[in-house]
Protein backbone atom coordinates (compact mmCIF):
# COMPACT_ATOMS: atom_id res chain seq x y z
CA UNK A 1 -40.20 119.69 125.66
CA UNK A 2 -39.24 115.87 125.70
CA UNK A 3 -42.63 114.68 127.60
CA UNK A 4 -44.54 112.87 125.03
CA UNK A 5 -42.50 114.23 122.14
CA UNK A 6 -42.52 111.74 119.49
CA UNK A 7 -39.36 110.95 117.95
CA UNK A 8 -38.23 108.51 115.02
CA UNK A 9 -34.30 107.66 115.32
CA UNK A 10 -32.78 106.30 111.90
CA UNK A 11 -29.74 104.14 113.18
CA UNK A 12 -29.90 101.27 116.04
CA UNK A 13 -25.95 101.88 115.96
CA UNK A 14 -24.38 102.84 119.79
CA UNK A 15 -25.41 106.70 119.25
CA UNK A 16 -28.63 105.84 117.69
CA UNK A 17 -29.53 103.52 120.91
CA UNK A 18 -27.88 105.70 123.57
CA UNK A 19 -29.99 109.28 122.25
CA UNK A 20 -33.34 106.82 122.20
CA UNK A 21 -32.39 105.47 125.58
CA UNK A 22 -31.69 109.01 127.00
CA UNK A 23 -34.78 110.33 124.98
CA UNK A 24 -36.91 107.95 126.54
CA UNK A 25 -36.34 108.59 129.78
CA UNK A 26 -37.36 111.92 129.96
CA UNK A 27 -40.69 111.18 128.57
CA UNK A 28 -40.24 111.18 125.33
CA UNK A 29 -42.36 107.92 122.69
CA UNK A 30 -39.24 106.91 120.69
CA UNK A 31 -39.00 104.63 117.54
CA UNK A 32 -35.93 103.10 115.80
CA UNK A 33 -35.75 102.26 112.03
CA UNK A 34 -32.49 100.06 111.69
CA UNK A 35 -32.08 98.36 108.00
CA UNK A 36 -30.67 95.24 109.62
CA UNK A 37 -32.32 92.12 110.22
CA UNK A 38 -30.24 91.88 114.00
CA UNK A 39 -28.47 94.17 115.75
CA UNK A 40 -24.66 93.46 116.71
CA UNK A 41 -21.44 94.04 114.67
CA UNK A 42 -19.33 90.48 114.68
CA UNK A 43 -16.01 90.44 115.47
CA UNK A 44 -15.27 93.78 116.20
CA UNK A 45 -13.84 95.10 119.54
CA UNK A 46 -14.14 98.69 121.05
CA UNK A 47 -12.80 101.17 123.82
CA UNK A 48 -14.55 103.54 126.28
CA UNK A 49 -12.76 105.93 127.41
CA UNK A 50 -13.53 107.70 130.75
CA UNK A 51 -15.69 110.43 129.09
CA UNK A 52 -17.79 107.53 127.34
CA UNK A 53 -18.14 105.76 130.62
CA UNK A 54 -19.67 108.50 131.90
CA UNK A 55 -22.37 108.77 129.87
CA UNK A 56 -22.95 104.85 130.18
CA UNK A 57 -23.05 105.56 134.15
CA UNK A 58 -25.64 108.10 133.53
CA UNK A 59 -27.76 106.02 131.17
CA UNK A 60 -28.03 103.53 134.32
CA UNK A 61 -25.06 101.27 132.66
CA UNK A 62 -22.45 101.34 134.84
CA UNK A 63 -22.70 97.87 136.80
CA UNK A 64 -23.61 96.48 133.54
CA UNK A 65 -20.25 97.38 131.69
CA UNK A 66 -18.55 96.26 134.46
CA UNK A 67 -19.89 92.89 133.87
CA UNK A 68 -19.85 92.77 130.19
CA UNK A 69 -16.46 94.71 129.88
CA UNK A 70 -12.56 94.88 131.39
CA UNK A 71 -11.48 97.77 133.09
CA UNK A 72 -8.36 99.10 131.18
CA UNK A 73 -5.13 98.90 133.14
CA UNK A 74 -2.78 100.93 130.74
CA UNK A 75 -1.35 101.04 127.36
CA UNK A 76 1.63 100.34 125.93
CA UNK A 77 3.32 102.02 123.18
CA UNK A 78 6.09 99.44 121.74
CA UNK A 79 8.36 99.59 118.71
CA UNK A 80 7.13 97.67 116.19
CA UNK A 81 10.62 96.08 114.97
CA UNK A 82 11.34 93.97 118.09
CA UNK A 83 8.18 94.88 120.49
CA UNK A 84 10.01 96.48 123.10
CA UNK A 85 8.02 98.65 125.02
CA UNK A 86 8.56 102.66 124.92
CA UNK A 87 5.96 103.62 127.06
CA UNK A 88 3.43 102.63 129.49
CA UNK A 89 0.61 104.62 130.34
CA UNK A 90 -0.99 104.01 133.20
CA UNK A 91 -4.92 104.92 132.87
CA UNK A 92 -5.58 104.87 136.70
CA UNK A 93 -2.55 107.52 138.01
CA UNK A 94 -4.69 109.55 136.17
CA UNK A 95 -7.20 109.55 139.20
CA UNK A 96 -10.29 107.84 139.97
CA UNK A 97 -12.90 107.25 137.10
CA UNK A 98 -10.14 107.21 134.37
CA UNK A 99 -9.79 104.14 133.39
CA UNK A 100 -11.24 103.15 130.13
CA UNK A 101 -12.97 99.66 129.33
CA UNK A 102 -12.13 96.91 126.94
CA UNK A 103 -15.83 95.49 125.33
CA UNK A 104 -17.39 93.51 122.43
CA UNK A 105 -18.81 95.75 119.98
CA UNK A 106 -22.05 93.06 120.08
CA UNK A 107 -21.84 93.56 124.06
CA UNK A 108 -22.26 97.17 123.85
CA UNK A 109 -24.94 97.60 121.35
CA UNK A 110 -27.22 94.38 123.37
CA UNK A 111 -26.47 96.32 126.74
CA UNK A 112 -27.80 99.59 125.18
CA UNK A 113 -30.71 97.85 123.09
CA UNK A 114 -32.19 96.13 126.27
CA UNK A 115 -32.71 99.06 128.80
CA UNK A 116 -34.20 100.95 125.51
CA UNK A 117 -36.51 98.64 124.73
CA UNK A 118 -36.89 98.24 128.70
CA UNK A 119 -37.53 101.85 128.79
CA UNK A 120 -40.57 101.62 125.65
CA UNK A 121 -37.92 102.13 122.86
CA UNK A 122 -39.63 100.24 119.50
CA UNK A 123 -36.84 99.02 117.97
CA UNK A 124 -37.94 98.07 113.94
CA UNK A 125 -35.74 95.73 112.26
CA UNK A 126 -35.28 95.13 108.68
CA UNK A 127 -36.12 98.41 107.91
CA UNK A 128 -34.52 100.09 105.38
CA UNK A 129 -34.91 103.78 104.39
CA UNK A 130 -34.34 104.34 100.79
CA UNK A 131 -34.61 108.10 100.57
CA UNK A 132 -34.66 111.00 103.48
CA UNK A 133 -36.73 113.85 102.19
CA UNK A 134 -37.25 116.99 103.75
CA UNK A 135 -40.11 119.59 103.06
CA UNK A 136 -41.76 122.11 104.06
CA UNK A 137 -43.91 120.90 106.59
CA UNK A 138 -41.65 117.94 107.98
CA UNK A 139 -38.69 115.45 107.42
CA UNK A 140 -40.11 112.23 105.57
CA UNK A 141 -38.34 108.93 105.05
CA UNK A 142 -39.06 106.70 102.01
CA UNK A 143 -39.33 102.91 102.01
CA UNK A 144 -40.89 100.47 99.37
CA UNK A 145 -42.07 103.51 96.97
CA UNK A 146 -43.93 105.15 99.98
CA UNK A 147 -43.20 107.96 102.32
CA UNK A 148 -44.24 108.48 105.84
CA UNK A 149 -43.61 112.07 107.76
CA UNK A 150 -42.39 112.38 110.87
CA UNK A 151 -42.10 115.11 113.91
CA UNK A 152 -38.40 114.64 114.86
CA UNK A 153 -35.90 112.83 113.22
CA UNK A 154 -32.51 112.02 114.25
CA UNK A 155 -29.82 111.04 111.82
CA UNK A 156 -28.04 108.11 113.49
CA UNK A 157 -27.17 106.42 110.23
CA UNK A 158 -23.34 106.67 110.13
CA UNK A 159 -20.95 107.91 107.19
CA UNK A 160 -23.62 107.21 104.70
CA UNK A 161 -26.10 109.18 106.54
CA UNK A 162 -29.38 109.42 104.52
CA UNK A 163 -30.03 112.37 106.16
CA UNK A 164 -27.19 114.38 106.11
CA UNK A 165 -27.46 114.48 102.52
CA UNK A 166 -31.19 115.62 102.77
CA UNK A 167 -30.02 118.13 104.93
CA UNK A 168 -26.44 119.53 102.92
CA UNK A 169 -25.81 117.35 99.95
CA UNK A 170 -23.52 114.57 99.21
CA UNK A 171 -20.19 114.93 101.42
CA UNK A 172 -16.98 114.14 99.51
CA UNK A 173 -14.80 111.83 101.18
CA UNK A 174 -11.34 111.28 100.63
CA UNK A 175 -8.87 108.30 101.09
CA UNK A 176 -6.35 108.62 103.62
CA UNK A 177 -3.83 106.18 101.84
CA UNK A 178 -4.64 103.50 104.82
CA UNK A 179 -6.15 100.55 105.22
CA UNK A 180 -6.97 98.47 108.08
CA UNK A 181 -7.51 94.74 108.84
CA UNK A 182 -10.02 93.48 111.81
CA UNK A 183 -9.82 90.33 113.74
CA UNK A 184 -10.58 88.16 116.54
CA UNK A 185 -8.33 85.52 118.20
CA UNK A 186 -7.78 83.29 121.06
CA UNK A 187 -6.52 85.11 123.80
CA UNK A 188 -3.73 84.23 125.79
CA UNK A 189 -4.45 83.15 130.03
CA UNK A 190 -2.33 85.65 131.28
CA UNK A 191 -2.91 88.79 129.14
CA UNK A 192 -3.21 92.02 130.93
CA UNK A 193 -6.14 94.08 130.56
CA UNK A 194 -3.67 96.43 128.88
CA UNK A 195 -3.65 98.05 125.40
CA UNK A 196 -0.75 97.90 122.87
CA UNK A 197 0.07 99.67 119.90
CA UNK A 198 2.89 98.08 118.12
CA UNK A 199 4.08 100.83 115.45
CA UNK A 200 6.98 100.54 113.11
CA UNK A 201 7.67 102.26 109.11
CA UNK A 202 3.90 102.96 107.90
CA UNK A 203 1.93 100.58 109.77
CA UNK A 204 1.27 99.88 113.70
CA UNK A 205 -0.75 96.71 115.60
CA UNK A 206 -3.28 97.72 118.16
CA UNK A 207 -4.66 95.00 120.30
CA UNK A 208 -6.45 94.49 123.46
CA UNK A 209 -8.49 91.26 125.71
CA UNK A 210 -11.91 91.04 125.12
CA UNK A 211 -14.88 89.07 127.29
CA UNK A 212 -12.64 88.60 130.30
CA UNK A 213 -9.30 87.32 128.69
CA UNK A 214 -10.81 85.01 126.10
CA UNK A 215 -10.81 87.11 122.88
CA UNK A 216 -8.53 89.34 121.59
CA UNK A 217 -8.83 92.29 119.26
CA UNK A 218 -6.53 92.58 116.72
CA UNK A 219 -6.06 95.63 114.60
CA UNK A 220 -3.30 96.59 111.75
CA UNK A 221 -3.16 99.56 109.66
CA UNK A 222 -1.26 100.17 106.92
CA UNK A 223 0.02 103.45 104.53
CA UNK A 224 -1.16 102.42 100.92
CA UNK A 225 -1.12 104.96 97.84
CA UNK A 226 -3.58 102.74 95.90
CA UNK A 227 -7.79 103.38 96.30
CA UNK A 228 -9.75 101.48 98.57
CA UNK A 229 -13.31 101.10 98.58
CA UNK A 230 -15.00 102.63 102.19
CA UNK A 231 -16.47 99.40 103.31
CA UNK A 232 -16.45 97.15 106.95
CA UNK A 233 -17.54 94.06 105.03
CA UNK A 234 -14.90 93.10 102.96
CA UNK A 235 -12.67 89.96 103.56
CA UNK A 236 -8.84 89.54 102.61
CA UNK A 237 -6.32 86.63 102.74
CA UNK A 238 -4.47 86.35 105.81
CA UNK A 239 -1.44 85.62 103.51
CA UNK A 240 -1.30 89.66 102.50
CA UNK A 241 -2.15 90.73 106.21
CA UNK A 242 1.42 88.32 107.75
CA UNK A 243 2.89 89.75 104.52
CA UNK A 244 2.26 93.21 105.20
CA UNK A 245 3.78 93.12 108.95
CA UNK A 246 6.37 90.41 108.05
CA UNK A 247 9.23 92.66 109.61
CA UNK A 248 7.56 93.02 113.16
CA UNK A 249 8.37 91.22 116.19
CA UNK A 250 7.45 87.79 117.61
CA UNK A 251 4.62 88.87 119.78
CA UNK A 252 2.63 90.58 116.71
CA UNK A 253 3.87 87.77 114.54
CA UNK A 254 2.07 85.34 117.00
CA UNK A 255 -1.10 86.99 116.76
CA UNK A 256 -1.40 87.32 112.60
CA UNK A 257 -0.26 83.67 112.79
CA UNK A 258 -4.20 82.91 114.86
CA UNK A 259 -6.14 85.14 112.03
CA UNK A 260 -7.49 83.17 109.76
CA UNK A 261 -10.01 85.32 107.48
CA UNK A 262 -10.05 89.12 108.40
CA UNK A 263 -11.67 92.16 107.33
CA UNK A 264 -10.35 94.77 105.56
CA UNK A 265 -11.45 98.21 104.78
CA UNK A 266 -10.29 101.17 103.57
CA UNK A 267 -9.70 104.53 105.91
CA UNK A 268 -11.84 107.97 104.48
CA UNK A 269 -11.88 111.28 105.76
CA UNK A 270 -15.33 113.08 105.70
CA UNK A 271 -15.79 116.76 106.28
CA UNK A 272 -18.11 117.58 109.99
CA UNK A 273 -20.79 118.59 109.14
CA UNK A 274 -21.49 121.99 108.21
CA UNK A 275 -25.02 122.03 109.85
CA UNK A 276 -26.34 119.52 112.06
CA UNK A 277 -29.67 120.21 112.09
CA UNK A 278 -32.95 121.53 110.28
CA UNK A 279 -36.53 122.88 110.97
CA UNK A 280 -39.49 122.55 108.62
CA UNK A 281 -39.92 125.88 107.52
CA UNK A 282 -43.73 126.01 108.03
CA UNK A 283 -43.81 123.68 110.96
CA UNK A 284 -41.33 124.72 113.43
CA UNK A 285 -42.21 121.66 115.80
CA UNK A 286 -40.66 119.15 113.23
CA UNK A 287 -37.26 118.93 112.51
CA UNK A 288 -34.31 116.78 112.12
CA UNK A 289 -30.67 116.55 113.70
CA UNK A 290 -27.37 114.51 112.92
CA UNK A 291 -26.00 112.69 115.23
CA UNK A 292 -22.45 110.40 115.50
CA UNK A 293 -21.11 109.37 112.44
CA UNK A 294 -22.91 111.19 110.35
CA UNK A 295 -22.27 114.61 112.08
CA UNK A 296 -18.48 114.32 112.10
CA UNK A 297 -17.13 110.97 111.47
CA UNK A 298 -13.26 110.29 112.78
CA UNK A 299 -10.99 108.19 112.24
CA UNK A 300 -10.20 105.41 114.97
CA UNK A 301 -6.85 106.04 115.74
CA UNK A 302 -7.96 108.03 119.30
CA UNK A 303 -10.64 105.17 119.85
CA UNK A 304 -12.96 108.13 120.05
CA UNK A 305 -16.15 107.44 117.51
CA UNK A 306 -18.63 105.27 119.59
CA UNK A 307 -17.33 108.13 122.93
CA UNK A 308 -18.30 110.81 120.98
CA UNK A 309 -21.56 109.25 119.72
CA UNK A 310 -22.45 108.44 123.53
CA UNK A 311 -21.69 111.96 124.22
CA UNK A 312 -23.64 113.57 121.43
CA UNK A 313 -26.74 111.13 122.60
CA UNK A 314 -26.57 112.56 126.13
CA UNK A 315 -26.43 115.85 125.38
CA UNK A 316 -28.81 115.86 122.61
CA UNK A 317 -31.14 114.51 125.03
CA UNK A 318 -30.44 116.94 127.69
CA UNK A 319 -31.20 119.91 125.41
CA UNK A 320 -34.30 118.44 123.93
CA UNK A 321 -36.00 117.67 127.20
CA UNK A 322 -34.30 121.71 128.29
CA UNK A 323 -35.75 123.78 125.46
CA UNK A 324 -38.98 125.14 124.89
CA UNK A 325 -38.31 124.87 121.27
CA UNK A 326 -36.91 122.37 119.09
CA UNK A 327 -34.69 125.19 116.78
CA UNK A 328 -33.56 126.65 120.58
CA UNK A 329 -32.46 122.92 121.38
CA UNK A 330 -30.80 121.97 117.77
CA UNK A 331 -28.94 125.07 118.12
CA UNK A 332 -27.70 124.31 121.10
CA UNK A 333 -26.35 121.38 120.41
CA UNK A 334 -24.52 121.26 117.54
CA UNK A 335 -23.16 125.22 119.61
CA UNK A 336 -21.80 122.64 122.22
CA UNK A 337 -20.84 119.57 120.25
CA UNK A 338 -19.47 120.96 117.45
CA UNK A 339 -16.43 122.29 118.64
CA UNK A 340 -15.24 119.34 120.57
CA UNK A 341 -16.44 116.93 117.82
CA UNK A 342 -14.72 118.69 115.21
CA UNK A 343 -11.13 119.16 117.49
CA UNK A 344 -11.40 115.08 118.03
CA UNK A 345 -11.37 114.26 114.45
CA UNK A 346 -8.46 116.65 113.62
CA UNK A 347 -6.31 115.03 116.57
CA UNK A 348 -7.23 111.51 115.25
CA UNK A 349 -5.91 112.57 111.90
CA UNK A 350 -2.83 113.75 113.54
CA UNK A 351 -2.27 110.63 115.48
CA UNK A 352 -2.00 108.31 112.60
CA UNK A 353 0.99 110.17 111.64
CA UNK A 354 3.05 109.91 114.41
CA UNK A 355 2.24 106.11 114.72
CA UNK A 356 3.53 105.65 110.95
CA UNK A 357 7.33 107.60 111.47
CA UNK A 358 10.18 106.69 108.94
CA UNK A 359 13.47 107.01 109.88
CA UNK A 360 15.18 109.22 110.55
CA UNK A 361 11.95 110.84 112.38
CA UNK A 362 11.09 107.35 114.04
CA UNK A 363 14.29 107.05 116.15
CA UNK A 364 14.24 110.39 117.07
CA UNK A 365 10.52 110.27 118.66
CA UNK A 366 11.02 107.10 119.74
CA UNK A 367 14.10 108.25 121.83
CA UNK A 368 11.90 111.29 122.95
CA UNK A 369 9.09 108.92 124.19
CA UNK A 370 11.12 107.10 125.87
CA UNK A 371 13.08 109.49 127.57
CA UNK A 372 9.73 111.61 128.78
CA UNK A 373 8.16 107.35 130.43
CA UNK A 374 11.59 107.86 132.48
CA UNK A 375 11.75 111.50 133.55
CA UNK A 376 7.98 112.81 133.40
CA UNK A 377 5.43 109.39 133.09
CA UNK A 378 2.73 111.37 133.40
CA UNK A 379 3.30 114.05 130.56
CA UNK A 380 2.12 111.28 127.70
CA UNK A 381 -0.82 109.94 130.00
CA UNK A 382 -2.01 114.18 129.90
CA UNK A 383 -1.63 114.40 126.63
CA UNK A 384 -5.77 113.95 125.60
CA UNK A 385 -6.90 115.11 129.22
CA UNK A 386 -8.80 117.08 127.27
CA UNK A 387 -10.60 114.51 125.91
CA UNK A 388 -11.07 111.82 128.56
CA UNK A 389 -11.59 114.11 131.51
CA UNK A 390 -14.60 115.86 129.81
CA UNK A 391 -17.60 114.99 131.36
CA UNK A 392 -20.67 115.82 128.94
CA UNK A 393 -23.47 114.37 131.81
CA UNK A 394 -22.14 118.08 133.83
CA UNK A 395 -22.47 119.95 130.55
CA UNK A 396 -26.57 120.46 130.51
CA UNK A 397 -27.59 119.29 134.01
């Protein structure tokens, strides 16, 4: 039903570009509406996993993240106190096409903005949707006092999705007690394309090379009981960040020593979605659907978000252009995406825990880790198989 189906995506995030780019390409006149004035998020670094890759292959990406991006050799999981390494997992003895990739946020989102605009996307810029109403003859966003109706809308607009609150009400988000910091260094010559998560008493260091070995990605979390707002843009003194992970080894203290102004921001927990999507009740033609973030947003402790919103964009896509009717295809859809979704973000809850141990707990797993690198490597690498093997491009051929 995709040929000549027009479509309005709300979001020029990674999902919101990937569903317009698949969308596209199976005939379909696609707009954006993105609030800001450029697209790109600065300083921020992300992972594709296999099952994300995938979807980029499909989309006609996959020489293009090769360029822009460095294939993932491993990680390491290290203690925290002295940064001796427990584990290595190594992402190719998995088998080919299992490696994951190391890329610039900004990288991602250009490399998905160009072959959508290449492919008659209309990206709008400076856009921004006030209000996402929804009647009974069509979803209508609001902008400047005025509101315009349109056949198909898709909700790419993150945690504060506009139109997931059209569509179920305000969620009610929760704080974690965790916050993160965000930064970008210098990157050492010799670093491995290899990511390490440094964890110790209520905190752990995640880092990885960026842009070929010149950046590097720097993330810390920490366990806090006090409220943080649920915000990327927020700075904080380095002072509090070296503070906060004064206890850790050399090699982490070497990196917090480079960071100079990061950003902080606090870790919520939103509900998935209860329903996805919606169809006008006296137009059944017109309808809206959520999609990423605002469907089920995780958090990043599996380095799953931007996968899952690549996923969601393919399939969405798939079942559009498969389905005589749009309430046949949004059913679909959220019948095939919201299981996985929703079995992602419990696991990424999960994970922060065991990366935040106390003792007594911490030398116990940390014994167990080590013992199962020695006797069985490849039990830890298996672990989210389940995840990274997936192959959502197979799902709706």
């Amino acid at each position: 039903m995709l040929i000549g189906e027009e479509i309005t995506v709300l979001g020029a995030g990674i999902g919101g570009l990937a569903a317009a780019l698949a969308m596209a390409r199976r005939g379909a006149t696609v707009e954006i509406i993105e609030q800001a004035a450029e697209l790109g998020d600065v300083g921020a670094g992300i992972q594709i996993s296999a099952n994300g890759a995938r979807v980029l292959e499909a989309l006609g990406l996959g020489a293009e993240l090769a360029v822009r991006g460095m294939l993932a050799r491993a990680v390491d999981l290290c203690d925290g106190d002295d940064g001796v390494r427990l584990a290595r997992i190594d992402l190719a003895a998995r088998g080919p096409g299992m490696e994951g990739w190391f890329l610039h946020r900004a990288d991602l989102i250009a490399m998905l903005a160009e072959a959508a605009r290449a492919a008659g996307v209309r990206v709008h810029l400076g856009r921004r949707v006030e209000e996402v109403r929804l009647s009974d003859t069509g979803a209508e966003l609001v902008a400047g006092g005025r509101a315009r109706r349109v056949r198909l809308l898709v909700g790419a607009d993150g945690i504060n999705s506009r139109l997931r609150v059209a569509i179920e009400g305000p969620s009610r988000p929760f704080f974690t007690g965790a916050i993160a910091w965000r930064a970008m260094i210098r990157c050492e010559s010799d670093a491995e394309p290899v990511a390490e998560v440094h964890t110790g008493r209520g905190r752990h260091v995640v880092s990885y090379p960026l842009r070929g070995g010149s950046l590097r990605n720097v993330v810390a979390v920490e366990t806090r009981t006090r409220w943080v707002e649920e915000s990327w843009s927020h700075r904080e003194d380095a002072l509090a960040l070296r503070a906060a992970f004064a206890d850790f080894g050399p090699r982490v203290q070497g990196w917090l020593r480079q960071i100079e102004d990061p950003w902080l921001w606090g870790l919520f927990r939103h509900p998935v979605a209860r329903n996805w999507g919606w169809i006008a009740p006296s137009a059944p033609g017109r309808g809206a659907v959520l999609l990423g973030d605002s469907a089920h947003p995780t958090l990043p402790f599996l380095a799953q978000g931007a996968n899952m919103a690549l996923e969601d964009g393919w399939v969405l896509a798939a079942l559009l252009a498969r389905h005589d009717t749009l309430a046949e295809a949004i059913a679909a859809y959220e019948r095939l995406r919201a299981p996985r979704c929703a079995r992602i973000v419990g696991e990424s809850t999960r994970a922060a825990g065991i990366y935040h141990l106390r003792d007594p707990w911490r030398g116990i797993v940390h014994g167990a880790i080590g013992v199962a690198n020695r006797v069985v490597p490849k039990l830890i690498a298996r672990r989210y198989d389940w995840i990274h093997r997936h192959d959502v491009t197979r799902d709706v051929l």
